[in-house]
Structure formats: structure tokens, C-alpha cells
Protein backbone atom coordinates (compact mmCIF):
# COMPACT_ATOMS: atom_id res chain seq x y z
CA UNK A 1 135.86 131.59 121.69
CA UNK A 2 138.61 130.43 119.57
CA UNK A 3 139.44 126.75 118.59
CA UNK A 4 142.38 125.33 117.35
CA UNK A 5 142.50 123.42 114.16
CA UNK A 6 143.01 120.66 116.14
CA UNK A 7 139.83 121.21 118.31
CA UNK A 8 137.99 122.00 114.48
CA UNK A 9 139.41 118.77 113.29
CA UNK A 10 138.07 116.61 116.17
CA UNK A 11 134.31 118.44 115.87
CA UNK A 12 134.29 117.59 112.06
CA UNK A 13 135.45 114.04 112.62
CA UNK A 14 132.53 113.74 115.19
CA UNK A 15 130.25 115.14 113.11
CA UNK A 16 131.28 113.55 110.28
CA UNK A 17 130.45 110.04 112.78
CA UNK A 18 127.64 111.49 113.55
CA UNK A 19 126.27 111.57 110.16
CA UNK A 20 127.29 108.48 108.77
CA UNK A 21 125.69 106.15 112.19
CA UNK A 22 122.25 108.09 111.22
CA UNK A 23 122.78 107.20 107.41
CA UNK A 24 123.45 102.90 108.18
CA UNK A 25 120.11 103.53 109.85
CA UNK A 26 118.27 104.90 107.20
CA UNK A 27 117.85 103.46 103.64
CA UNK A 28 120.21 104.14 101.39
CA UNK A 29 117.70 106.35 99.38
CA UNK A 30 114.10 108.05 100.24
CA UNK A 31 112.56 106.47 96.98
CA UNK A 32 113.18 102.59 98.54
CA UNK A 33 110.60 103.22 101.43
CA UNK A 34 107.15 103.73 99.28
CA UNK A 35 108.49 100.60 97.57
CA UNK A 36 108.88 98.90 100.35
CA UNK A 37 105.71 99.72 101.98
CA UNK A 38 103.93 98.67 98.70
CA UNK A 39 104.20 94.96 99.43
CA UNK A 40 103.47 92.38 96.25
CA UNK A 41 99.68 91.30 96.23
CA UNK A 42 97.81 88.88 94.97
CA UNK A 43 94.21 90.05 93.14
CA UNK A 44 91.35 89.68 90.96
CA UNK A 45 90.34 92.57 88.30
CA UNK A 46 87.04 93.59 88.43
CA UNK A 47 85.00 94.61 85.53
CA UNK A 48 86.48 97.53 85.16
CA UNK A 49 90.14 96.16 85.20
CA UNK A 50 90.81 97.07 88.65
CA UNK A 51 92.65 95.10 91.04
CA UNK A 52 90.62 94.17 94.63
CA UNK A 53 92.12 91.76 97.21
CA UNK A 54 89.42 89.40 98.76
CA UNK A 55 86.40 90.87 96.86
CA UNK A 56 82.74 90.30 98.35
CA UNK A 57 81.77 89.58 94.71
CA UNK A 58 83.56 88.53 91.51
CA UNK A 59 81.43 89.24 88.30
CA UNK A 60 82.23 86.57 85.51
CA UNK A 61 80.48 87.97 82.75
CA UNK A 62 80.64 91.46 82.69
CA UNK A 63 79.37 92.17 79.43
CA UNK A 64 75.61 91.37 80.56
CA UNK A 65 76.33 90.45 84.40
CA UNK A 66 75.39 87.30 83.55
CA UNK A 67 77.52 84.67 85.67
CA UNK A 68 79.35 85.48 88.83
CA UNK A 69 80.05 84.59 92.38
CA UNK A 70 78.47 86.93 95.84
CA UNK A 71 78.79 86.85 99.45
CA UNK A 72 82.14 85.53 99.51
CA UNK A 73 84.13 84.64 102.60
CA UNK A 74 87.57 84.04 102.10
CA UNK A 75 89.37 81.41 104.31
CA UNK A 76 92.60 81.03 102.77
CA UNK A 77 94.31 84.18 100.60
CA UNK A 78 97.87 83.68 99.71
CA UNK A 79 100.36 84.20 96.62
CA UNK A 80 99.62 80.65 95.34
CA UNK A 81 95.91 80.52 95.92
CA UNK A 82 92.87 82.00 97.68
CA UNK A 83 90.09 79.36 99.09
CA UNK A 84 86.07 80.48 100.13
CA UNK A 85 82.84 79.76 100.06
CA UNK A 86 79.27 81.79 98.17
CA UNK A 87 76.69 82.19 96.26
CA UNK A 88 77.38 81.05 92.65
CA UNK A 89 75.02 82.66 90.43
CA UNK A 90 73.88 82.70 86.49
CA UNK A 91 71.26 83.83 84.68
CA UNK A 92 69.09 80.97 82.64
CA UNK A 93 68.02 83.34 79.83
CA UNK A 94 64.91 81.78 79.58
CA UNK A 95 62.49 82.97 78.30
CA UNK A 96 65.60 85.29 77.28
CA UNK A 97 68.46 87.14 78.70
CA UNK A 98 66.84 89.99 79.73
CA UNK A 99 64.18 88.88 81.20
CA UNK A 100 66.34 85.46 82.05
CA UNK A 101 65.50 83.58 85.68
CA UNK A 102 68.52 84.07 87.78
CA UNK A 103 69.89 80.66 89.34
CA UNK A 104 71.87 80.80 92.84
CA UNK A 105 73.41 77.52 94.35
CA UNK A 106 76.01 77.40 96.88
CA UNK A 107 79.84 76.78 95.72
CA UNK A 108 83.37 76.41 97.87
CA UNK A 109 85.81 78.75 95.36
CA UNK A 110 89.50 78.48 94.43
CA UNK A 111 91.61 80.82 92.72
CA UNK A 112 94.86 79.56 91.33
CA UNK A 113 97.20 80.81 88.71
CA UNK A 114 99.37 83.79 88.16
CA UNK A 115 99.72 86.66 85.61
CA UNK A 116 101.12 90.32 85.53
CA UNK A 117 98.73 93.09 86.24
CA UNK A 118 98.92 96.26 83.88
CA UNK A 119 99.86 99.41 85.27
CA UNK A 120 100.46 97.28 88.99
CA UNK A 121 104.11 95.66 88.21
CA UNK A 122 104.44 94.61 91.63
CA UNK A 123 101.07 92.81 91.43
CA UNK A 124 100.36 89.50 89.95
CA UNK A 125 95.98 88.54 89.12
CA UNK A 126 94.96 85.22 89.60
CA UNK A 127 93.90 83.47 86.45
CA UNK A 128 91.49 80.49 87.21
CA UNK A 129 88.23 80.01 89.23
CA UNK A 130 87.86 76.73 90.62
CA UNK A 131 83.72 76.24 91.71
CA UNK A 132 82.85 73.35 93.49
CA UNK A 133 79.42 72.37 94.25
CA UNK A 134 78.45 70.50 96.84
CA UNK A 135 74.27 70.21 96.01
CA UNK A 136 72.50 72.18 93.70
CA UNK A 137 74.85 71.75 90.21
CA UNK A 138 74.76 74.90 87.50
CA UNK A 139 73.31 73.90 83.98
CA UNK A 140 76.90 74.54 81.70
CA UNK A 141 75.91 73.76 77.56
CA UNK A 142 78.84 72.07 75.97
CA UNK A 143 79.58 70.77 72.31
CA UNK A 144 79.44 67.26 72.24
CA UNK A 145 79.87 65.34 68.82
CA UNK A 146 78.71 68.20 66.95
CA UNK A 147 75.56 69.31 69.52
CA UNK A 148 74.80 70.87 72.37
CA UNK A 149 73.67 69.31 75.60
CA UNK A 150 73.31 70.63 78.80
CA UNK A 151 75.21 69.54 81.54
CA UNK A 152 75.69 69.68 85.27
CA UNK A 153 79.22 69.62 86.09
CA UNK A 154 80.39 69.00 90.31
CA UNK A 155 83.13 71.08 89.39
CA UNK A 156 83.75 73.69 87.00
CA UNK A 157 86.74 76.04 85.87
CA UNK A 158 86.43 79.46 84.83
CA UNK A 159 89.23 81.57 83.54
CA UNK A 160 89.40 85.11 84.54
């Protein structure tokens, strides 16, 4: 079969259509779509400095596992602040650390705040803990006038 440049013309022209009404409904490049699927997230690092979204548990003090929060439900997760309820726990160190009673009480838990997470640009780590504690209170030892005394705070703030 032979075609005329006119008939070539036309079939390039349609082609040429063809191609650019699939391109307007793709992106404009392959690399935006894992970008775009990777959607900004709000997180807490773990111990070992890795972001988790809603964790079950949230150690405090990692360097003897000494203060954290367990069985947590999450109600409320957002970018400006995530709201639940656990078990708050610390360990007494008496007689001593190691061999330290552990003391659980129940707590309603807020994270606010916002910072950059390394090697997660996209990311942002909350900051603060909020506990609350509606009965049982935790024993936190503060410097007052030069000593320490124990006290039982209703509400206490952590930073993570």
C-alpha cells in the first residue's frame, strides 16, 4: 500500500494527539508517583531511632527501660497531635535499679509538638508526652530549694 504525504501527515498528527492526551494523564515524570504515594506522617522514634506510627508501646528511658508507656490505644492521631489511653509504667529502684519494683498506673496520653526526622524528610516526630492521671499518681523527685522531694504530679510532661 502506498500513502501520500498527505495521508503520512494526517497519521503523524494523530499520533502525535494520541501521545500527548495519554501524557496530560500521566504525571509529568515517573519519579513524582513514589513521592506521592509516600504521604507526610506523623511519628514517634523508638529506641533505636526508628520512626512507628501509633506504637503499642513507647519506651521513655531507653538506656535502662526504666520509664515508659504499654498497651496503648490511640483515639485521636493527626499532624498536630495524637490522644490515647495505657499503662504508664516506671521502675522504683528500690532496693535498686536492677532489682527496682516496677510501678504501673493508668494514664490518658498526648503527643504534641513537631520536629524533623533524620533520614525521613517528609516525616516530622512528635516532641512532647503529655500523661495524665486520673488515680494512681507516679512518684517524680524534683529539686526544690536546694533538695529533693518526691512528688506526685496529676499531670506530667515528658520530652521525647
Amino acid at each position: 500500500m502506498k500513502l501520500g504525504r498527505t495521508t503520512i501527515g494526517a497519521l503523524t498528527a494523530a499520533s502525535a494527539s494520541l501521545v500527548i492526551g495519554i501524557g496530560m494523564a500521566l504525571p509529568a515524570n515517573a519519579a513524582a508517583v513514589p513521592a506521592a504515594a509516600h504521604s507526610a506522617k506523623h511519628v514517634v522514634l523508638n529506641c533505636n531511632d526508628k520512626p512507628e506510627v501509633r506504637p503499642r508501646t513507647i519506651v521513655l528511658a531507653c538506656a535502662d527501660y526504666g520509664l515508659g508507656v504499654e498497651h496503648l490505644h490511640w483515639t485521636k492521631w493527626t499532624r498536630h497531635d495524637a490522644v490515647g489511653r495505657g499503662t504508664f509504667w516506671q521502675n522504683l529502684c528500690i532496693p535498686n535499679c536492677a532489682d527496682g519494683h516496677i510501678e504501673h498506673m493508668p494514664a490518658r496520653i498526648t503527643l504534641r509538638g513537631s520536629a524533623a526526622v533524620k533520614g525521613h524528610p517528609r516525616d516530622r516526630q512528635f516532641t512532647r508526652l503529655i500523661a495524665v492521671f486520673p488515680h494512681k499518681r507516679p512518684t517524680v523527685y524534683k529539686r526544690r530549694h536546694g533538695k529533693i522531694v518526691a512528688t506526685h504530679p496529676k499531670r506530667w510532661v515528658l520530652h521525647l
